[in-house]
N, C-alpha and C. Protein backbone atom coordinates (compact mmCIF):
# COMPACT_ATOMS: atom_id res chain seq x y z
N UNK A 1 -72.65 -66.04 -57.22
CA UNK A 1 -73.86 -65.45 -57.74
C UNK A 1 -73.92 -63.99 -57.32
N UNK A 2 -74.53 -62.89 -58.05
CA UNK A 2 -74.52 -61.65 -58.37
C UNK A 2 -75.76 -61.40 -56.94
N UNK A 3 -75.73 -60.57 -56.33
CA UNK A 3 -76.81 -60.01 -55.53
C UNK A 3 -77.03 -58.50 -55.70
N UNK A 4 -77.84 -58.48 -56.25
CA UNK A 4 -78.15 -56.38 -56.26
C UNK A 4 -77.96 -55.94 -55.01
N UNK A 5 -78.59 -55.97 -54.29
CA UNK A 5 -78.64 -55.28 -52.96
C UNK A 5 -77.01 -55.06 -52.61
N UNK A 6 -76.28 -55.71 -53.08
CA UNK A 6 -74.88 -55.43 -52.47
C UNK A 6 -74.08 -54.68 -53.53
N UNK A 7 -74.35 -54.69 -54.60
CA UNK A 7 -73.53 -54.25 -56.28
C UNK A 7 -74.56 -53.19 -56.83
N UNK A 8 -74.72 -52.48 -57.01
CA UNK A 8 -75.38 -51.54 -57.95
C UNK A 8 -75.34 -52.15 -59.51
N UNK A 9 -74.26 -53.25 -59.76
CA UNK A 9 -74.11 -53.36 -61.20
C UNK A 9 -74.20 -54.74 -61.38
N UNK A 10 -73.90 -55.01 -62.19
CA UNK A 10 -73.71 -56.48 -62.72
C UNK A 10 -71.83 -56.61 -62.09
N UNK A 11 -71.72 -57.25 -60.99
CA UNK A 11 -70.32 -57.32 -60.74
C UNK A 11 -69.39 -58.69 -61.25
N UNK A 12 -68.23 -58.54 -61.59
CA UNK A 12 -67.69 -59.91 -61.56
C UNK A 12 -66.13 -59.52 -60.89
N UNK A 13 -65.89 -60.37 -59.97
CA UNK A 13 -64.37 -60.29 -59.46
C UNK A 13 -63.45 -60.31 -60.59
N UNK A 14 -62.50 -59.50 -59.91
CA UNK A 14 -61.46 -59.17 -60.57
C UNK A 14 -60.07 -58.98 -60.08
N UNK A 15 -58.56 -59.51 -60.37
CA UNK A 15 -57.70 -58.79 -60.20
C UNK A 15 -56.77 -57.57 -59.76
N UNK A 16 -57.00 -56.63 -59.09
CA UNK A 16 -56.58 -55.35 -59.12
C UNK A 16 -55.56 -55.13 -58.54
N UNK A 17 -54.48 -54.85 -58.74
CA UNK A 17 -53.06 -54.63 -58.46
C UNK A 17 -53.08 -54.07 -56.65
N UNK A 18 -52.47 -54.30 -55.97
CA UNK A 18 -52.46 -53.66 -54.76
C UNK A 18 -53.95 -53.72 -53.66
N UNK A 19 -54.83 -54.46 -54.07
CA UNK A 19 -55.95 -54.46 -53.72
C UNK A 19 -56.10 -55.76 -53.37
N UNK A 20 -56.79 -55.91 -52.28
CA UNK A 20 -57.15 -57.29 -51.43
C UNK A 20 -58.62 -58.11 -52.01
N UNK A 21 -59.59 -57.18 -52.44
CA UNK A 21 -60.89 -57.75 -53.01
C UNK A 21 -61.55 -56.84 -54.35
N UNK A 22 -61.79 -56.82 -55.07
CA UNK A 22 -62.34 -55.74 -55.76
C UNK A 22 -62.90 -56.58 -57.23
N UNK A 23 -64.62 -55.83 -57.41
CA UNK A 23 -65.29 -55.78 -58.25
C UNK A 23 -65.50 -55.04 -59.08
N UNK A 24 -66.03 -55.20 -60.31
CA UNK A 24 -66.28 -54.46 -61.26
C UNK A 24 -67.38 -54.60 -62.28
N UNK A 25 -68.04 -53.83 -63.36
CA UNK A 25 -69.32 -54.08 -63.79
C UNK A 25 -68.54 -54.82 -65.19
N UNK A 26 -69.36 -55.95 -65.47
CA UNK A 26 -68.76 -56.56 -66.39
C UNK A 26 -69.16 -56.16 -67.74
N UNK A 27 -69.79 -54.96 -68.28
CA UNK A 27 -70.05 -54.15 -69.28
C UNK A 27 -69.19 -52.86 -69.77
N UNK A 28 -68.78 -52.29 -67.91
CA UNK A 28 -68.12 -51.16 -68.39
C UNK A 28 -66.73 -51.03 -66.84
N UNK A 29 -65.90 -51.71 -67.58
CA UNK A 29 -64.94 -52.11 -67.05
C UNK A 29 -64.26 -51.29 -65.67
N UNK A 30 -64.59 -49.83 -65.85
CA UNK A 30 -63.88 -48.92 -65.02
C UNK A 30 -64.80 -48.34 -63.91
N UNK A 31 -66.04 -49.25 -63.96
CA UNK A 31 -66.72 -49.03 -62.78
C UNK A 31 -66.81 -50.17 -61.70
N UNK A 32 -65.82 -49.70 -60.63
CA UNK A 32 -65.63 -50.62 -59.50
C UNK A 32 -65.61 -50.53 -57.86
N UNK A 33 -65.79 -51.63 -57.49
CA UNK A 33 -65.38 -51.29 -55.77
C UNK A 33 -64.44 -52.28 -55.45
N UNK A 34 -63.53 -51.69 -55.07
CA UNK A 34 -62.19 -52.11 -53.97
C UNK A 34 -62.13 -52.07 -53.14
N UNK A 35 -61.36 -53.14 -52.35
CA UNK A 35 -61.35 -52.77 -50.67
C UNK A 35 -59.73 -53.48 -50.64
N UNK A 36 -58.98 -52.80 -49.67
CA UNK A 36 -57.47 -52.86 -49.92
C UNK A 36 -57.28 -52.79 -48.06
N UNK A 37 -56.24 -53.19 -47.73
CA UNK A 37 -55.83 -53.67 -46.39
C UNK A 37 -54.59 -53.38 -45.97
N UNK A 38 -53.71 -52.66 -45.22
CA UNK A 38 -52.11 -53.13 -45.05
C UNK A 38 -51.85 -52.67 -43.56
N UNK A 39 -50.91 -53.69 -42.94
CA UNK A 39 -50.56 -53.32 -41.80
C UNK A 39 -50.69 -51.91 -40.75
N UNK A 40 -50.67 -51.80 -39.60
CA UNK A 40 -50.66 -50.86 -39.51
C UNK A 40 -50.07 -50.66 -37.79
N UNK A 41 -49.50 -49.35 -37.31
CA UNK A 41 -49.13 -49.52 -35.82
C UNK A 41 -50.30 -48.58 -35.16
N UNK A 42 -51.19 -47.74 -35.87
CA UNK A 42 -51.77 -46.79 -35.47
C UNK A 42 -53.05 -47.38 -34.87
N UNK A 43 -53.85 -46.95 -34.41
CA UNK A 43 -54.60 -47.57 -33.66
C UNK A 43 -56.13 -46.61 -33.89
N UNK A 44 -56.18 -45.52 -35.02
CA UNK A 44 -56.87 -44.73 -35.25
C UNK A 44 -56.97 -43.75 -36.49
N UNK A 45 -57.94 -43.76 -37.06
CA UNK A 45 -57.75 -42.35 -38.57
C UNK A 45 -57.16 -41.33 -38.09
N UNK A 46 -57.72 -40.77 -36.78
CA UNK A 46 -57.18 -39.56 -36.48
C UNK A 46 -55.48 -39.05 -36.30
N UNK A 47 -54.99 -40.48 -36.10
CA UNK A 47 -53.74 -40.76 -35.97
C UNK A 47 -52.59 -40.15 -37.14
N UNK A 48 -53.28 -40.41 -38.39
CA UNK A 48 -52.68 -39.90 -39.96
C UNK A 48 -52.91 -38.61 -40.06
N UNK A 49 -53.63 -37.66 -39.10
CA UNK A 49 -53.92 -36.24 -39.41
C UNK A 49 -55.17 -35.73 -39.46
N UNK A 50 -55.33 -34.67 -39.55
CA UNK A 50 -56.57 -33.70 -39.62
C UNK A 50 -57.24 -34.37 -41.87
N UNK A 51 -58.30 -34.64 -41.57
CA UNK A 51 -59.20 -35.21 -43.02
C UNK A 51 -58.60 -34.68 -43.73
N UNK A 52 -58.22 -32.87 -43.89
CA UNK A 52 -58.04 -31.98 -44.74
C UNK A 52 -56.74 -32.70 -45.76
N UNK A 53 -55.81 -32.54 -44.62
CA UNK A 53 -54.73 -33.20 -44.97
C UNK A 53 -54.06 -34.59 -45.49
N UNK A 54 -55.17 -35.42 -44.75
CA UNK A 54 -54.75 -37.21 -45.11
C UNK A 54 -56.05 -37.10 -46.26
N UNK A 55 -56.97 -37.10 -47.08
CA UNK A 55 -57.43 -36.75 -48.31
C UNK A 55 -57.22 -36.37 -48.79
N UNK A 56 -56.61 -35.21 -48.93
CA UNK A 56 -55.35 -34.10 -50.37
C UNK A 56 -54.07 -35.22 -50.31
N UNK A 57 -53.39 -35.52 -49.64
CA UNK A 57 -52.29 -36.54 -49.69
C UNK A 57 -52.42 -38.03 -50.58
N UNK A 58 -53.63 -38.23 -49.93
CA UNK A 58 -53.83 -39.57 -50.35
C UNK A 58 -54.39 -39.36 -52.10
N UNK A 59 -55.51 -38.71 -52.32
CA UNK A 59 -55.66 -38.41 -53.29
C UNK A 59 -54.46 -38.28 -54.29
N UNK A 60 -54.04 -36.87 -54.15
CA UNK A 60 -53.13 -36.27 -54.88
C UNK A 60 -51.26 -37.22 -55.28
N UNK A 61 -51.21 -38.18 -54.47
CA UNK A 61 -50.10 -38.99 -54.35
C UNK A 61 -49.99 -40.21 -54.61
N UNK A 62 -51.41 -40.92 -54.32
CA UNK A 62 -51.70 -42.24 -54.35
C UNK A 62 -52.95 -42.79 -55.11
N UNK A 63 -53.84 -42.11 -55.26
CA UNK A 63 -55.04 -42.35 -56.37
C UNK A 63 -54.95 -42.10 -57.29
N UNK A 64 -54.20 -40.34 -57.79
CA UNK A 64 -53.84 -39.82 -58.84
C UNK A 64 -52.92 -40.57 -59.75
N UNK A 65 -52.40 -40.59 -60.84
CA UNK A 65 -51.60 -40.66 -61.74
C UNK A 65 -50.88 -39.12 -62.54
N UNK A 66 -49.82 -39.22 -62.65
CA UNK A 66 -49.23 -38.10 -62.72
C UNK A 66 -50.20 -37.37 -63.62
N UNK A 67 -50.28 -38.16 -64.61
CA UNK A 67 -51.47 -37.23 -66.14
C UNK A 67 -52.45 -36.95 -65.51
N UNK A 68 -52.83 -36.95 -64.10
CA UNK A 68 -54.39 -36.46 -63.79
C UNK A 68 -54.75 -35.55 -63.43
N UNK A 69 -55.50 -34.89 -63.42
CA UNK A 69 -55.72 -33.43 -62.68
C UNK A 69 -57.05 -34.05 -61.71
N UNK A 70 -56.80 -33.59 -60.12
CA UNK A 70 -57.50 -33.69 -58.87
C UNK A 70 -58.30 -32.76 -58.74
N UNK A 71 -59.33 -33.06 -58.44
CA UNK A 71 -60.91 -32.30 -58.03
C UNK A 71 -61.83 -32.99 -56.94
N UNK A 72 -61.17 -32.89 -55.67
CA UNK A 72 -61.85 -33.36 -54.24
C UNK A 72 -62.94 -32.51 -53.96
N UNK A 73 -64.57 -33.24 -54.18
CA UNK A 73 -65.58 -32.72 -53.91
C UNK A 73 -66.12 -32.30 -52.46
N UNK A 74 -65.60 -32.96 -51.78
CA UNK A 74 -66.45 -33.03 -50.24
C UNK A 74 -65.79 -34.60 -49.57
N UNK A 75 -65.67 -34.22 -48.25
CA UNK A 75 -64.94 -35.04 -47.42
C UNK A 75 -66.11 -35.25 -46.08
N UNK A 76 -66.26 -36.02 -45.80
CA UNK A 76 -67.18 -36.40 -44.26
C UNK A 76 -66.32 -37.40 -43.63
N UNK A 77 -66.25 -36.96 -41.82
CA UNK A 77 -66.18 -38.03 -41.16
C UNK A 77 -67.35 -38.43 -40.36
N UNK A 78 -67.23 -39.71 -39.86
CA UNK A 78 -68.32 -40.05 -38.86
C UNK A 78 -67.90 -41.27 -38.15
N UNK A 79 -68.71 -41.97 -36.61
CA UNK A 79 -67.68 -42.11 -36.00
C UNK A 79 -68.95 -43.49 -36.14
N UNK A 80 -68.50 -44.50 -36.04
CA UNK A 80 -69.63 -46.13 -36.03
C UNK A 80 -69.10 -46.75 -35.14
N UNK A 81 -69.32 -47.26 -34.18
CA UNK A 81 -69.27 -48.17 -32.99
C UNK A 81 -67.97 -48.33 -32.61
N UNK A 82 -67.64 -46.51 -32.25
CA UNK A 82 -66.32 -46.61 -31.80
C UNK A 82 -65.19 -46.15 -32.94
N UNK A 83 -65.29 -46.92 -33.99
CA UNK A 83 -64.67 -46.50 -34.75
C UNK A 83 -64.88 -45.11 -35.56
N UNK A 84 -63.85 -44.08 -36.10
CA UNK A 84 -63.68 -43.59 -36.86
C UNK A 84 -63.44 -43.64 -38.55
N UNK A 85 -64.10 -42.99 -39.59
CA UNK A 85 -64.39 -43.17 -40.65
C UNK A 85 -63.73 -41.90 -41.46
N UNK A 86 -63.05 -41.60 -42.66
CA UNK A 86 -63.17 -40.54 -43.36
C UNK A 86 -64.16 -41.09 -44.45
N UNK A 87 -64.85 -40.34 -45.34
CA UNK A 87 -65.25 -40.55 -46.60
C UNK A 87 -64.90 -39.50 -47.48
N UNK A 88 -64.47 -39.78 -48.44
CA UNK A 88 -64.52 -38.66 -49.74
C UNK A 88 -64.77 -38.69 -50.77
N UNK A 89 -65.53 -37.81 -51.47
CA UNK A 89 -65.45 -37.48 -53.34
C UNK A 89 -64.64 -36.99 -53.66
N UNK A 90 -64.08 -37.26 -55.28
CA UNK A 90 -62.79 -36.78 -55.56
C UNK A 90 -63.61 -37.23 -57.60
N UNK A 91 -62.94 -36.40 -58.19
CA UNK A 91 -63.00 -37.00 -59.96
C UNK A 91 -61.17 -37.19 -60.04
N UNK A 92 -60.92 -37.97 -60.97
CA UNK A 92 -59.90 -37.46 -61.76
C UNK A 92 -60.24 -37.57 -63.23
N UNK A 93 -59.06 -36.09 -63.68
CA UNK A 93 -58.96 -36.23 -65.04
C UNK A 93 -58.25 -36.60 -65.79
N UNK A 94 -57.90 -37.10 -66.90
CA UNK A 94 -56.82 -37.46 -67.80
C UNK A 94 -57.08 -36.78 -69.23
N UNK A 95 -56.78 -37.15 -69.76
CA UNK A 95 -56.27 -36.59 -71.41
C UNK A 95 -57.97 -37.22 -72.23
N UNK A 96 -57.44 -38.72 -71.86
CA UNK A 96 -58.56 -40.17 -72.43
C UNK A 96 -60.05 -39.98 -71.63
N UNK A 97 -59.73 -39.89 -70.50
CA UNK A 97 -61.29 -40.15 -69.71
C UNK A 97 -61.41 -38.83 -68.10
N UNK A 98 -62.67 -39.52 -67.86
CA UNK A 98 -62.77 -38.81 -65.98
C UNK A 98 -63.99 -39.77 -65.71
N UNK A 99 -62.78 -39.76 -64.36
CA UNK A 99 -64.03 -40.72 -63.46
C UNK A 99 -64.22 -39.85 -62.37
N UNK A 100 -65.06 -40.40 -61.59
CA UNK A 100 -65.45 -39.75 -59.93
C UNK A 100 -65.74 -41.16 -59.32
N UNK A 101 -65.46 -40.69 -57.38
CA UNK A 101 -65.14 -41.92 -56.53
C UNK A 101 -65.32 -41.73 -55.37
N UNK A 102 -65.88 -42.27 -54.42
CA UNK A 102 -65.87 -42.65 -53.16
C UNK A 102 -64.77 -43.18 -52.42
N UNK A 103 -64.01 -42.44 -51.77
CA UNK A 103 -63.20 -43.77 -50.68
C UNK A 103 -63.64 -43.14 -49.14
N UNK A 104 -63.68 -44.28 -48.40
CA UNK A 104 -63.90 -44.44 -47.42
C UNK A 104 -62.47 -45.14 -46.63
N UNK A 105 -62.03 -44.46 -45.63
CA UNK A 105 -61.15 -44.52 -44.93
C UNK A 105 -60.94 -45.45 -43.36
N UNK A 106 -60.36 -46.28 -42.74
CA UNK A 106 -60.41 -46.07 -41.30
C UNK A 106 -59.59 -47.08 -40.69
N UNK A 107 -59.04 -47.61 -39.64
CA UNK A 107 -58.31 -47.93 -39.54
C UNK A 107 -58.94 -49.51 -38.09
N UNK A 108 -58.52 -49.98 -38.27
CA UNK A 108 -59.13 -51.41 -37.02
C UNK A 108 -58.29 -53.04 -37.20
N UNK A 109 -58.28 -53.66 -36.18
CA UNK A 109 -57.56 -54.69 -36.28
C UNK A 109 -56.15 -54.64 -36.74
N UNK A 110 -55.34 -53.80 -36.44
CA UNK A 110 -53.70 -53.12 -36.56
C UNK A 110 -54.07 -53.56 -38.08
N UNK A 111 -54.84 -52.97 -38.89
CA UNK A 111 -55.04 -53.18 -40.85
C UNK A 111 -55.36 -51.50 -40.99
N UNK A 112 -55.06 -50.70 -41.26
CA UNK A 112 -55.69 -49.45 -42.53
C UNK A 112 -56.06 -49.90 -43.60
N UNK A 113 -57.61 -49.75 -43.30
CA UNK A 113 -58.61 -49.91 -44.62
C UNK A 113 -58.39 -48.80 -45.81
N UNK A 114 -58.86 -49.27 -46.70
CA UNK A 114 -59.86 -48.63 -48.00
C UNK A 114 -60.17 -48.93 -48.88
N UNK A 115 -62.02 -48.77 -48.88
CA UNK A 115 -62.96 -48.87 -50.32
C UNK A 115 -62.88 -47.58 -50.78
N UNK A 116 -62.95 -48.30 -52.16
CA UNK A 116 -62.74 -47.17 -52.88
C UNK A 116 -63.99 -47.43 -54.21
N UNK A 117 -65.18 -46.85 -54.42
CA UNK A 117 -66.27 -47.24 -55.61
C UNK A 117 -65.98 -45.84 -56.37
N UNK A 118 -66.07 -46.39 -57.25
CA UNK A 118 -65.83 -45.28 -58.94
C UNK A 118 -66.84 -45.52 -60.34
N UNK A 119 -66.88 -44.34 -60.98
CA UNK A 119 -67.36 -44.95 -62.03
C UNK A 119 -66.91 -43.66 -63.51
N UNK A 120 -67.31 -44.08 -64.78
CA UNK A 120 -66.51 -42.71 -65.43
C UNK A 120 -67.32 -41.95 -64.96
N UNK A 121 -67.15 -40.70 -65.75
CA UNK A 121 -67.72 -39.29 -65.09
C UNK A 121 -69.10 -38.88 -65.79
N UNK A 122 -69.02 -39.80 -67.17
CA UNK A 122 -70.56 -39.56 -67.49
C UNK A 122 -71.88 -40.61 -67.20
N UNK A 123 -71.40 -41.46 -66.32
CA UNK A 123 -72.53 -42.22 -65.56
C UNK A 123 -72.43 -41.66 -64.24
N UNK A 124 -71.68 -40.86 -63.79
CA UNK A 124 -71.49 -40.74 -62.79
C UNK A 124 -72.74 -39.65 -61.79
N UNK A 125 -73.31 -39.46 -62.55
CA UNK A 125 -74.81 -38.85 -62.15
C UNK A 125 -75.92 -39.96 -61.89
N UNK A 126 -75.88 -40.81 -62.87
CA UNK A 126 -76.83 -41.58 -62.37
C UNK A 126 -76.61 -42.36 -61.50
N UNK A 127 -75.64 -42.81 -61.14
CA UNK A 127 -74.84 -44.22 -60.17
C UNK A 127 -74.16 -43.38 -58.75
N UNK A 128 -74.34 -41.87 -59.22
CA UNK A 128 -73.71 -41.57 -57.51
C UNK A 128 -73.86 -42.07 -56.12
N UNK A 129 -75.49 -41.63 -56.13
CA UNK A 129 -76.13 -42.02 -54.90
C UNK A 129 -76.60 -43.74 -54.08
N UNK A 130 -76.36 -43.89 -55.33
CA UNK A 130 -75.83 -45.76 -55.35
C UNK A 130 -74.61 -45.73 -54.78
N UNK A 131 -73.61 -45.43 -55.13
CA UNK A 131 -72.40 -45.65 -55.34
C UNK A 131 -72.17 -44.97 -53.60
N UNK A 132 -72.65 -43.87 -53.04
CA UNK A 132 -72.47 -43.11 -51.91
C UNK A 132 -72.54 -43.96 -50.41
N UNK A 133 -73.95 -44.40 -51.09
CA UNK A 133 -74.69 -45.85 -50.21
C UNK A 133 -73.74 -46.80 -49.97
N UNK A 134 -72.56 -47.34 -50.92
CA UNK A 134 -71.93 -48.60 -50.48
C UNK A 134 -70.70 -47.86 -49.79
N UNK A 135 -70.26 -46.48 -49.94
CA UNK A 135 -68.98 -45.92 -49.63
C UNK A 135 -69.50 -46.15 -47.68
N UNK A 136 -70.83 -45.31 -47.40
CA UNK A 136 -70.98 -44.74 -46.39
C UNK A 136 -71.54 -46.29 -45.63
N UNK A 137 -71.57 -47.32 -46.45
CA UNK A 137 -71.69 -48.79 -45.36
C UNK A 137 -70.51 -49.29 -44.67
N UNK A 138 -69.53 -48.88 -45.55
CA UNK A 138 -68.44 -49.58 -45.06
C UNK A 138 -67.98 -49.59 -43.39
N UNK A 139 -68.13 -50.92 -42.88
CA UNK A 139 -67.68 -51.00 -41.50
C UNK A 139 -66.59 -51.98 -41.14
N UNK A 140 -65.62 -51.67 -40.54
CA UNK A 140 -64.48 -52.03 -39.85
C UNK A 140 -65.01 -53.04 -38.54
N UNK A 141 -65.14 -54.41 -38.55
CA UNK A 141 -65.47 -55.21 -37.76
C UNK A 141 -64.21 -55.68 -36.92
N UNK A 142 -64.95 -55.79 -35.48
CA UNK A 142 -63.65 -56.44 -34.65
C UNK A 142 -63.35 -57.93 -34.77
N UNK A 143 -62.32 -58.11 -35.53
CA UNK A 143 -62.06 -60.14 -35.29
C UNK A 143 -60.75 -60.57 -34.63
């Protein structure tokens, strides 16, 4: 069952290649949140580099698709019970569409996280600050 308080949208699970959990609005397909997981030896974000650098990388190499053109809005870190966090805005463009996105970064339980919430670029005014809200919840629990 669907709960607002946690989805901004009408969500239904979904599939997503390389991704451990991820939802999407079942009206308009390319608005989603992911959360993705993979090993790790590091023991910290800070570990991958200065934000500047592990957000232009990650972006530009791994979110992007070659046809896209990158536009990283603003990057924040902040630090939650110990742990360390990056967050960032970013659009991409293509030929067909543009979206804009949240990922949230960090690293706990030898796993490197990331959510990642998106939506196209012309809802993307109304659904930001929604969308900001679930980036900047994301917490890395100890199990």
């Amino acid at each position: 069952m669907h709960d607002q308080k946690y989805c901004p949208w009408f969500c239904k699970e979904f599939d997503f290649r390389g991704h451990d959990s991820a939802f999407k609005d079942r009206f308009l397909q390319l608005q989603n949140v992911r959360v993705r997981f993979i090993p790790t030896d590091k023991q910290d974000i800070h570990e991958l580099g200065p934000i500047e650098e592990v957000v232009y990388n990650l972006v530009n190499h791994v979110y992007a698709a070659p046809n896209q053109m990158v536009n990283i809005l603003d990057m924040q870190e902040r630090t939650s019970d110990g742990k360390n966090y990056y967050t960032f805005e970013y659009e991409l463009t293509s030929p067909n569409y543009a979206s804009a996105s949240f990922a949230t970064i960090a690293i706990g339980n030898g796993r490197y996280y990331t959510l990642v919430v998106g939506a196209l670029e012309r809802r993307w005014r109304r659904l930001r600050n929604k969308l900001k809200v679930v980036a900047d919840s994301f917490k890395v629990l100890d199990i």
